[in-house]
C-alpha atoms as a PDB file:
ATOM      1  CA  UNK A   1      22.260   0.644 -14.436  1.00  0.00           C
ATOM      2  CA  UNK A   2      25.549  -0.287 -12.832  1.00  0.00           C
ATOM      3  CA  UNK A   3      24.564  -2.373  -9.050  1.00  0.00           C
ATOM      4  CA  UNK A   4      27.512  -2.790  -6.746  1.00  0.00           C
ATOM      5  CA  UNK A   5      26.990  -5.596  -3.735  1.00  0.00           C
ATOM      6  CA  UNK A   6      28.908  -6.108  -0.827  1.00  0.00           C
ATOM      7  CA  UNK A   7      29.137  -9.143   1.113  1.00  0.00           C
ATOM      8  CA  UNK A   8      30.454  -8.690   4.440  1.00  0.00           C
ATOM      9  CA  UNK A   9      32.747 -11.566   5.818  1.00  0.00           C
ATOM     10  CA  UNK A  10      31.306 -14.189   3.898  1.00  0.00           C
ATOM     11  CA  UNK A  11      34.773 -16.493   5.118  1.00  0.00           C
ATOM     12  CA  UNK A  12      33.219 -16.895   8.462  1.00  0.00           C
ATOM     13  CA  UNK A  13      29.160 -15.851   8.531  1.00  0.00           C
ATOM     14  CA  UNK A  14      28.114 -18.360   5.871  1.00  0.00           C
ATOM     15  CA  UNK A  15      25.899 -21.176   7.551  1.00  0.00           C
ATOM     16  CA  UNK A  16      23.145 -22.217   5.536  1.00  0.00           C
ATOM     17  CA  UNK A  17      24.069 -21.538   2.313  1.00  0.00           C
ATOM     18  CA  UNK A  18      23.544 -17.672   2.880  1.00  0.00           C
ATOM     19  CA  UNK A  19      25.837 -16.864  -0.323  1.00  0.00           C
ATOM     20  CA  UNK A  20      23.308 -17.706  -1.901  1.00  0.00           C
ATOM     21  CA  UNK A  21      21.233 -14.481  -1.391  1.00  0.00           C
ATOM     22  CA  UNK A  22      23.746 -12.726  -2.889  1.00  0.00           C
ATOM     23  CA  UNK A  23      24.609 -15.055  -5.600  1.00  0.00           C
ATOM     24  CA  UNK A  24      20.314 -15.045  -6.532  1.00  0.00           C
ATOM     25  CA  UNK A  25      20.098 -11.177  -6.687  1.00  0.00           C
ATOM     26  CA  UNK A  26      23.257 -10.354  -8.737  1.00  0.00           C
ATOM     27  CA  UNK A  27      21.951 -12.759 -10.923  1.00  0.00           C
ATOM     28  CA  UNK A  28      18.331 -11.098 -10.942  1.00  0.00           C
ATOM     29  CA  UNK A  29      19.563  -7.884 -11.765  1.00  0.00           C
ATOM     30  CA  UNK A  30      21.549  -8.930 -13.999  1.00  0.00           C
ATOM     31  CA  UNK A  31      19.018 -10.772 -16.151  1.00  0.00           C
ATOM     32  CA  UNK A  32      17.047  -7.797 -15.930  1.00  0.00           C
ATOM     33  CA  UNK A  33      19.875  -6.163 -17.768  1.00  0.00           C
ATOM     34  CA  UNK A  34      22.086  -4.153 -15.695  1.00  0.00           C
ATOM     35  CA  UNK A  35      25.744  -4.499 -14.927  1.00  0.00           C
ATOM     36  CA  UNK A  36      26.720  -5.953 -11.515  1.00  0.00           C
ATOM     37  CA  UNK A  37      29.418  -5.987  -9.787  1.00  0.00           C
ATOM     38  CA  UNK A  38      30.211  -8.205  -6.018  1.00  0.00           C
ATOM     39  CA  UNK A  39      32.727  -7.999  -3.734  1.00  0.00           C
ATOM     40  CA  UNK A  40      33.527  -9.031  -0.395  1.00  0.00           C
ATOM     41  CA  UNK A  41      34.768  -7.953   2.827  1.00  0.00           C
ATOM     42  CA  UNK A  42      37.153 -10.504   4.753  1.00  0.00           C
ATOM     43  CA  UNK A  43      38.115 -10.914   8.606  1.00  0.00           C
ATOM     44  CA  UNK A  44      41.098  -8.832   9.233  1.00  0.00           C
ATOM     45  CA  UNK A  45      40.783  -6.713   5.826  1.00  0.00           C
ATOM     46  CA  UNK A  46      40.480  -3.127   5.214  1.00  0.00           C
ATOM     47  CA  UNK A  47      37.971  -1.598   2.655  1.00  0.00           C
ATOM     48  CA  UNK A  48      36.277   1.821   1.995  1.00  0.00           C
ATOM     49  CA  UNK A  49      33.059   0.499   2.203  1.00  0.00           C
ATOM     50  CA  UNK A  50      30.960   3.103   1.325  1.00  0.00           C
ATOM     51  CA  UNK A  51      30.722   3.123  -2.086  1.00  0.00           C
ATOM     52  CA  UNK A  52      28.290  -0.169  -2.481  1.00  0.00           C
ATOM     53  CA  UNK A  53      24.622   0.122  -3.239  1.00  0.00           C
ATOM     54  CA  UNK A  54      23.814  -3.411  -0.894  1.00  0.00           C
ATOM     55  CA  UNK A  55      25.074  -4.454   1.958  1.00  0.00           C
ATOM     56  CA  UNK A  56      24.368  -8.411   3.400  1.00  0.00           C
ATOM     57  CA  UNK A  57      25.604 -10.419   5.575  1.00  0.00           C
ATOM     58  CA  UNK A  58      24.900 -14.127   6.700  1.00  0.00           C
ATOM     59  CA  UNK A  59      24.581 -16.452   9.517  1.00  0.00           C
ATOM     60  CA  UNK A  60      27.198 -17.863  11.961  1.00  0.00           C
ATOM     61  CA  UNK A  61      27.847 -20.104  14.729  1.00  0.00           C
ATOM     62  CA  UNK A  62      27.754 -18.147  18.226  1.00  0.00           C
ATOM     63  CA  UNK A  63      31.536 -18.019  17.817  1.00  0.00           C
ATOM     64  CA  UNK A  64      32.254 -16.751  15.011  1.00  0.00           C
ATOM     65  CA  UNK A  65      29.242 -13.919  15.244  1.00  0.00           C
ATOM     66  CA  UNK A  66      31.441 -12.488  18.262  1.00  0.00           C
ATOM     67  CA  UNK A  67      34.648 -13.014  15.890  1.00  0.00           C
ATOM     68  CA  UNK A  68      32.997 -11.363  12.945  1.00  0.00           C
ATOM     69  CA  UNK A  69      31.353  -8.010  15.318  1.00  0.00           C
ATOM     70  CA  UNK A  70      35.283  -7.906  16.887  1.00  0.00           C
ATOM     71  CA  UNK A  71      36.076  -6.871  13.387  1.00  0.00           C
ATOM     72  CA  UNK A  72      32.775  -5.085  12.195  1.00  0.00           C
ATOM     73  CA  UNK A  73      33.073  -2.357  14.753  1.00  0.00           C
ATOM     74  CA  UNK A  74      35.711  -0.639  12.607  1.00  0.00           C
ATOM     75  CA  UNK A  75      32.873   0.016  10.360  1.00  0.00           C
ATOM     76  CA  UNK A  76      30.106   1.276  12.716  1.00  0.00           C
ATOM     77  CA  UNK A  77      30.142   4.602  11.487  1.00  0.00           C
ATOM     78  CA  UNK A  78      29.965   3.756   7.721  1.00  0.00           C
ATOM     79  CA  UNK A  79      27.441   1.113   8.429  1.00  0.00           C
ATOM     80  CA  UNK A  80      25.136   3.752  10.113  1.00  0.00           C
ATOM     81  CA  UNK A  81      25.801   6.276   7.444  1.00  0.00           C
ATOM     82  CA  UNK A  82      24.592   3.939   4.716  1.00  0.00           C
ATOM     83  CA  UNK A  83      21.451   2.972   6.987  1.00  0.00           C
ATOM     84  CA  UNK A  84      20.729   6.696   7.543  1.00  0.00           C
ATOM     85  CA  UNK A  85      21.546   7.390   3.517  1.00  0.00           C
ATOM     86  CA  UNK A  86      18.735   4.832   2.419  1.00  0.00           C
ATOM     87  CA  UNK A  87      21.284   2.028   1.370  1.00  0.00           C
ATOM     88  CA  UNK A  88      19.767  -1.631   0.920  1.00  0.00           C
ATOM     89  CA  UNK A  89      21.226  -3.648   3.533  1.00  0.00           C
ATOM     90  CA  UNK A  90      20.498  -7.353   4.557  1.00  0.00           C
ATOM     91  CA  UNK A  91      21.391  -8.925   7.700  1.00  0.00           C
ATOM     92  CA  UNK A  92      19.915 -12.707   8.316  1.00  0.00           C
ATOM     93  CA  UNK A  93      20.712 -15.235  11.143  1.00  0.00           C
ATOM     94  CA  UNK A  94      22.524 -14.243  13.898  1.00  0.00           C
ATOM     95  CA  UNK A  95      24.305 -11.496  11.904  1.00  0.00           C
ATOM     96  CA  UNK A  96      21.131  -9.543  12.552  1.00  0.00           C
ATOM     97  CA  UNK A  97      21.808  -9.296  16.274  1.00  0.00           C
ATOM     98  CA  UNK A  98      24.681  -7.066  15.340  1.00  0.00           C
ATOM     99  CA  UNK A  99      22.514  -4.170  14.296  1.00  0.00           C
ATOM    100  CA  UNK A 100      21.771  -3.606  17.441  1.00  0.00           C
ATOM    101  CA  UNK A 101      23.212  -1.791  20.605  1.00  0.00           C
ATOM    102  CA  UNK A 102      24.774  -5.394  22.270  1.00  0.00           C
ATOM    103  CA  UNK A 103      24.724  -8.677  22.491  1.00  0.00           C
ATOM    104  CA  UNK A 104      25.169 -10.701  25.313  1.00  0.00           C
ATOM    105  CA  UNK A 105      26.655 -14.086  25.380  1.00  0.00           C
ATOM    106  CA  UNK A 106      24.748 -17.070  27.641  1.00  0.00           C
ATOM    107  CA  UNK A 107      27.567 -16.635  30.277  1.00  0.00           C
ATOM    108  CA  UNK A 108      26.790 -12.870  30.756  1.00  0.00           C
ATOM    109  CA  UNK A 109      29.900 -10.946  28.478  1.00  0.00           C
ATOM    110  CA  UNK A 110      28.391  -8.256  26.633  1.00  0.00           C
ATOM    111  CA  UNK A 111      29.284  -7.513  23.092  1.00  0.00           C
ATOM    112  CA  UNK A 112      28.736  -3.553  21.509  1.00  0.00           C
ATOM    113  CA  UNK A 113      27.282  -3.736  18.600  1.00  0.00           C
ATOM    114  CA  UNK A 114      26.567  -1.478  15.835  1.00  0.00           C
ATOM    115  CA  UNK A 115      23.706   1.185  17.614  1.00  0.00           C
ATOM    116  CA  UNK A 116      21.800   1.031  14.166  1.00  0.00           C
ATOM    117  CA  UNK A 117      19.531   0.545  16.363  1.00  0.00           C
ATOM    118  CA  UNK A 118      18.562   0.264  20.438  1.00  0.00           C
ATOM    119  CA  UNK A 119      17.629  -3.457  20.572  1.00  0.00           C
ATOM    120  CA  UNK A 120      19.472  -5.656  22.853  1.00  0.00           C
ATOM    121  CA  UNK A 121      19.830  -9.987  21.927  1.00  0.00           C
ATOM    122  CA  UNK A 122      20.474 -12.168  25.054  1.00  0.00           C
ATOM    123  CA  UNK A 123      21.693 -15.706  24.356  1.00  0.00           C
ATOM    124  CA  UNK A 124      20.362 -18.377  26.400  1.00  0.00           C
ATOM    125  CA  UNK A 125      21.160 -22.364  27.255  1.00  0.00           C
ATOM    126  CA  UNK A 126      18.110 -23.605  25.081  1.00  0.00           C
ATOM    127  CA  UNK A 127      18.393 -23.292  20.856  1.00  0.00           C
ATOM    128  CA  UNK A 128      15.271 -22.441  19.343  1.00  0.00           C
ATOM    129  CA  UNK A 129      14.737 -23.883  15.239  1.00  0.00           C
ATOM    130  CA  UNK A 130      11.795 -24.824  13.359  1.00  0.00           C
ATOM    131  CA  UNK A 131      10.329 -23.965   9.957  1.00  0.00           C
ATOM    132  CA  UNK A 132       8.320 -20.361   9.819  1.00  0.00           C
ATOM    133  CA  UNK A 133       5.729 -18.551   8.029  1.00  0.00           C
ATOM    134  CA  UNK A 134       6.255 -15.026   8.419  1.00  0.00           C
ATOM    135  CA  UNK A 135       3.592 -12.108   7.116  1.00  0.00           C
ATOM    136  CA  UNK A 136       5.629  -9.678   5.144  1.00  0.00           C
ATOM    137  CA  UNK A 137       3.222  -6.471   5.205  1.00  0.00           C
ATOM    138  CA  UNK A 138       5.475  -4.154   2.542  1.00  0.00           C
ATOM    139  CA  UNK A 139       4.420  -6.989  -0.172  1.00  0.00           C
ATOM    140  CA  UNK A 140       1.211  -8.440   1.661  1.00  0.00           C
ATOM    141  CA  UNK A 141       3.275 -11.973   0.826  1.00  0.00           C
ATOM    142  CA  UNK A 142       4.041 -14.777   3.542  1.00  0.00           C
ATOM    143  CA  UNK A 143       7.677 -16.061   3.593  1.00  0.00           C
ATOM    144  CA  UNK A 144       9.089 -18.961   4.315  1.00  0.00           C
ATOM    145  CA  UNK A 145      12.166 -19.675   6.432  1.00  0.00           C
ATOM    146  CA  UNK A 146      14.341 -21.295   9.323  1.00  0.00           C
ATOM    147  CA  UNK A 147      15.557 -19.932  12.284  1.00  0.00           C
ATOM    148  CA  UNK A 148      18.187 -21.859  14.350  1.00  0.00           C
ATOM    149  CA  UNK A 149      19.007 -19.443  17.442  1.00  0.00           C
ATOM    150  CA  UNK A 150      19.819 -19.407  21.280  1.00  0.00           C
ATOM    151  CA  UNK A 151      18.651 -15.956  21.919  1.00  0.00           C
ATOM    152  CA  UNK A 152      15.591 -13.302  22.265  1.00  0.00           C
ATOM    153  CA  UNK A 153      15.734  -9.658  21.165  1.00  0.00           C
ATOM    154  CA  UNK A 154      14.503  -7.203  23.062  1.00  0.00           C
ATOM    155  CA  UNK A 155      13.676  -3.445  22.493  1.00  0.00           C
ATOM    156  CA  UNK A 156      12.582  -3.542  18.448  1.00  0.00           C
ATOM    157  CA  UNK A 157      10.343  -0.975  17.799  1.00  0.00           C
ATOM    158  CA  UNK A 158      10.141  -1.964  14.065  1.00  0.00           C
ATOM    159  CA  UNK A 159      10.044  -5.525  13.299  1.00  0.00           C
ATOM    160  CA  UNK A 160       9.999  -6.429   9.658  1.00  0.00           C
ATOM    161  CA  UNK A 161       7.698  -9.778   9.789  1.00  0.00           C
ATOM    162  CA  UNK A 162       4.901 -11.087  11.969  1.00  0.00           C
ATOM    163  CA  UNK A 163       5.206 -14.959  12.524  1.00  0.00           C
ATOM    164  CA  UNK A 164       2.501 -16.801  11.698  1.00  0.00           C
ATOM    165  CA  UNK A 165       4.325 -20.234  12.814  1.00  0.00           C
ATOM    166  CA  UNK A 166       7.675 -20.163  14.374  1.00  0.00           C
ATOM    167  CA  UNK A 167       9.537 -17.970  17.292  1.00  0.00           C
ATOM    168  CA  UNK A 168      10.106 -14.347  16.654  1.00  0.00           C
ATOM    169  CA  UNK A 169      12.319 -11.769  18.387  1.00  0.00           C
ATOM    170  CA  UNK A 170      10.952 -12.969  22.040  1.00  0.00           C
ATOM    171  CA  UNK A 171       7.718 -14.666  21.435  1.00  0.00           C
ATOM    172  CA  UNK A 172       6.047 -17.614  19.461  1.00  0.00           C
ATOM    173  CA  UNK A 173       4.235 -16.058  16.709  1.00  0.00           C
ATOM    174  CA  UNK A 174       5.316 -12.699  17.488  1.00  0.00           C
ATOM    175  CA  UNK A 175       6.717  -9.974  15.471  1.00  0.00           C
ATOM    176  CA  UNK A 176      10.305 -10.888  13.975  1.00  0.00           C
ATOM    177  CA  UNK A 177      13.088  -8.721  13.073  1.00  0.00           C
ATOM    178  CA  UNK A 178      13.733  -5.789  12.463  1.00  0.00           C
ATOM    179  CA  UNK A 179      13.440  -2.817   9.717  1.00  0.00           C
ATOM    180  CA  UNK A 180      15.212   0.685   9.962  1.00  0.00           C
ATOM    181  CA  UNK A 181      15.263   2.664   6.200  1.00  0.00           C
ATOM    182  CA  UNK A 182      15.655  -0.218   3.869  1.00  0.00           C
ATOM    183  CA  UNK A 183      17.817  -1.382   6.526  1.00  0.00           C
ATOM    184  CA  UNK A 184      16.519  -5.179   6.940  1.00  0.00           C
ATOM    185  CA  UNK A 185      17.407  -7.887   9.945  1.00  0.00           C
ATOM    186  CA  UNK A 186      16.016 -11.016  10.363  1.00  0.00           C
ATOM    187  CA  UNK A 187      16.781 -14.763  11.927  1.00  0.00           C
ATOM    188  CA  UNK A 188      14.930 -16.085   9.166  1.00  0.00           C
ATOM    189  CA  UNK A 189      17.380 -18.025   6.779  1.00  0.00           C
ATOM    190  CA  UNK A 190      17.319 -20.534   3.723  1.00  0.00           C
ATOM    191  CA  UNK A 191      18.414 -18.631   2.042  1.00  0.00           C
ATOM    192  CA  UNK A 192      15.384 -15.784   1.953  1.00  0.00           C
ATOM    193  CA  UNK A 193      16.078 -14.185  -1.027  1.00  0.00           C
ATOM    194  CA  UNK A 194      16.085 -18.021  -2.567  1.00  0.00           C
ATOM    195  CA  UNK A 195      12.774 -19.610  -1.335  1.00  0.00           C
ATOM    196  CA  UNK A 196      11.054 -16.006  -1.678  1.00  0.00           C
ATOM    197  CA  UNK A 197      11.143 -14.296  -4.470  1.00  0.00           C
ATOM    198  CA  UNK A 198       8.588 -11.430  -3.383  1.00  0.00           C
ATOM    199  CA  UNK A 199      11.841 -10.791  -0.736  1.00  0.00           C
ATOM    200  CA  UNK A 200      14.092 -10.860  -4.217  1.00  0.00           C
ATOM    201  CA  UNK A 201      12.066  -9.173  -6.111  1.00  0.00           C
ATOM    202  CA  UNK A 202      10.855  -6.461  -3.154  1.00  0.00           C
ATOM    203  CA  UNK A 203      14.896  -5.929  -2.776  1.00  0.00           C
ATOM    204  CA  UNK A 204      15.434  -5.199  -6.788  1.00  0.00           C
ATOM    205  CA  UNK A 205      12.766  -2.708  -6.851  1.00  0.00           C
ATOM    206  CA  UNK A 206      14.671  -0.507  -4.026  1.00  0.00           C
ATOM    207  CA  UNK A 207      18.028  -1.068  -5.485  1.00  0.00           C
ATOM    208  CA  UNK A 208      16.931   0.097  -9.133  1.00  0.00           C
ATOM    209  CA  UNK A 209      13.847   2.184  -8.278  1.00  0.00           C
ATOM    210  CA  UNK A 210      12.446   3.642 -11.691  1.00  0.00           C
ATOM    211  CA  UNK A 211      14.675   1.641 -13.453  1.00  0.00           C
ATOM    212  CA  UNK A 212      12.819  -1.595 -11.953  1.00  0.00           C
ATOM    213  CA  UNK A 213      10.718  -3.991 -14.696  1.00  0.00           C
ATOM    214  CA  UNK A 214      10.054  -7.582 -13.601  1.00  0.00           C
ATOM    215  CA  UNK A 215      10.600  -8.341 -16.979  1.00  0.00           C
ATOM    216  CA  UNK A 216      12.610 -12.031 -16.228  1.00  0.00           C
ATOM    217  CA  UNK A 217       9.730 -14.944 -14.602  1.00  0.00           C
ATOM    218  CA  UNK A 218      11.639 -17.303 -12.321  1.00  0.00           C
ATOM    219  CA  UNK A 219       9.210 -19.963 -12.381  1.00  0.00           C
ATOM    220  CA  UNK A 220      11.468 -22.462 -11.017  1.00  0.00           C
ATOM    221  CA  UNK A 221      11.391 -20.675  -7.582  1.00  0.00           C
ATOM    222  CA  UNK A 222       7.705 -19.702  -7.895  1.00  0.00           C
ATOM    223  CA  UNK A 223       7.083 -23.498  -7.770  1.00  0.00           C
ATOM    224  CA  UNK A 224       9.109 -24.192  -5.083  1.00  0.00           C
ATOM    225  CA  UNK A 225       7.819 -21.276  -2.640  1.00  0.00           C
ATOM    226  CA  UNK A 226       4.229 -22.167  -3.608  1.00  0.00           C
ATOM    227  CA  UNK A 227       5.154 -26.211  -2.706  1.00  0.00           C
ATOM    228  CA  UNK A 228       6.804 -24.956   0.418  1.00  0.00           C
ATOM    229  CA  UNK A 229       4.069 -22.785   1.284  1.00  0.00           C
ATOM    230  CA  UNK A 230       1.627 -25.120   1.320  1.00  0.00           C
ATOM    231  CA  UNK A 231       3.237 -27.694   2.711  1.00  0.00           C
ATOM    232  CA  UNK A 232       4.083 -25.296   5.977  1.00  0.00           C
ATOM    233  CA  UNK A 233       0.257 -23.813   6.183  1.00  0.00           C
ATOM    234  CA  UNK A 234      -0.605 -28.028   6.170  1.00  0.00           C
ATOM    235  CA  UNK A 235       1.683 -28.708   9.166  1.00  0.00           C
ATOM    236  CA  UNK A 236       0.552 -25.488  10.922  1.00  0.00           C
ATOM    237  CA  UNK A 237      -3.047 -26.737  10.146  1.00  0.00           C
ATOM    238  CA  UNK A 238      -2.400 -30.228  11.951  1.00  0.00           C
ATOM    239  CA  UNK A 239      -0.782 -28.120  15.265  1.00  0.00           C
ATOM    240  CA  UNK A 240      -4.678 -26.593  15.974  1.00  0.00           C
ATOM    241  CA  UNK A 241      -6.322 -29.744  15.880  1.00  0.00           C
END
């Protein structure tokens, strides 16, 4: 089965490593046999972008999200048509803020974003971070993650984690992202798709439905999440003492 991933301004929304998640799941699929193919979207550059099977895009500094959106805008409509068409789409970090109807800055300008969905993010003065443990209920798994933000989001009606340690959309340990389709958004970073692979593996199965056999262990990673697990549930152990 042929795969074709799209990367969306990975010159400027790239913090953390977030290439990553696309570098881990062409390389997935591929050593589960099928033919992939990734390509990228750049500031200033025009694409027919509706031809892709995955859609992601990374984190950015508070700058550059604005700078990215400025430019993302031109693709509203065929972002919303591949949401509404079932299209696997990943949006982590700040990027996710874009999915929704605005964003506004911590000196009041408001951004459009893409109306994928209703939400609004509001940047404040303070930056939240810290580790998290978030419930993923599609898999039944707990991730693990990051999130380094200045903002709360408002208005999700279908949040794709609940926290179990760290600050969600515009709570502690509250519900965190956001899910529309198999249209995911989420502050967590580390890259995801890297330190989980229930997340890699849960994104595989909807890009290759029948054709989906988890035929290829990555025990490397399986070690890691498990270490990273534990250590997490340890620390979150020593915080209700």
């Amino acid at each position: 089965m042929e795969v074709k991933l799209l990367h969306l301004y990975d010159d400027v929304m790239n913090l953390y490593g977030e290439y990553a998640n696309v570098s881990i799941l062409a390389r997935y699929l591929t050593d589960l046999g099928h033919t992939v193919s990734v390509d990228t979207l750049s500031l200033y550059e025009e694409k027919d972008i509706s031809a892709y099977d995955f859609y992601f895009m990374g984190a950015g500094t508070e700058r550059r999200q604005k700078l990215a959106l400025s430019q993302l805008t031109r693709y509203r409509e065929a972002l919303q048509q591949a949401c509404g068409a079932g299209k696997v789409m990943l949006f982590t970090g700040n990027s996710f803020e874009l999915l929704g109807a605005r964003v506004q800055d911590a000196d009041g300008e408001t951004f459009e974003g893409l109306h994928i969905a209703d939400f609004v993010s509001t940047e404040g003065k303070r930056r939240i971070t810290g580790d998290c443990l978030a419930k993923f209920a599609e898999t039944g798994d707990t991730l693990v993650g990051f999130i380094n933000k200045c903002s709360k989001t408002t208005g999700v009606e279908t949040p794709l984690f609940t926290l179990e340690m760290g600050f969600g959309n515009e709570a502690d340990k509250g519900a965190e992202g956001f899910r529309k389709n198999n249209c995911f958004g989420t502050h967590l970073t580390g890259p995801i798709l890297v330190k989980n692979p229930a997340m890699l593996k849960y994104i595989a199965k909807l890009l290759l439905g029948e054709a989906y056999s988890d035929t290829v262990p990555y025990t490397y990673m399986e070690k890691s999440y498990a270490t990273t697990l534990s250590e997490l549930r340890k620390r979150l152990e020593l915080t209700k003492k």
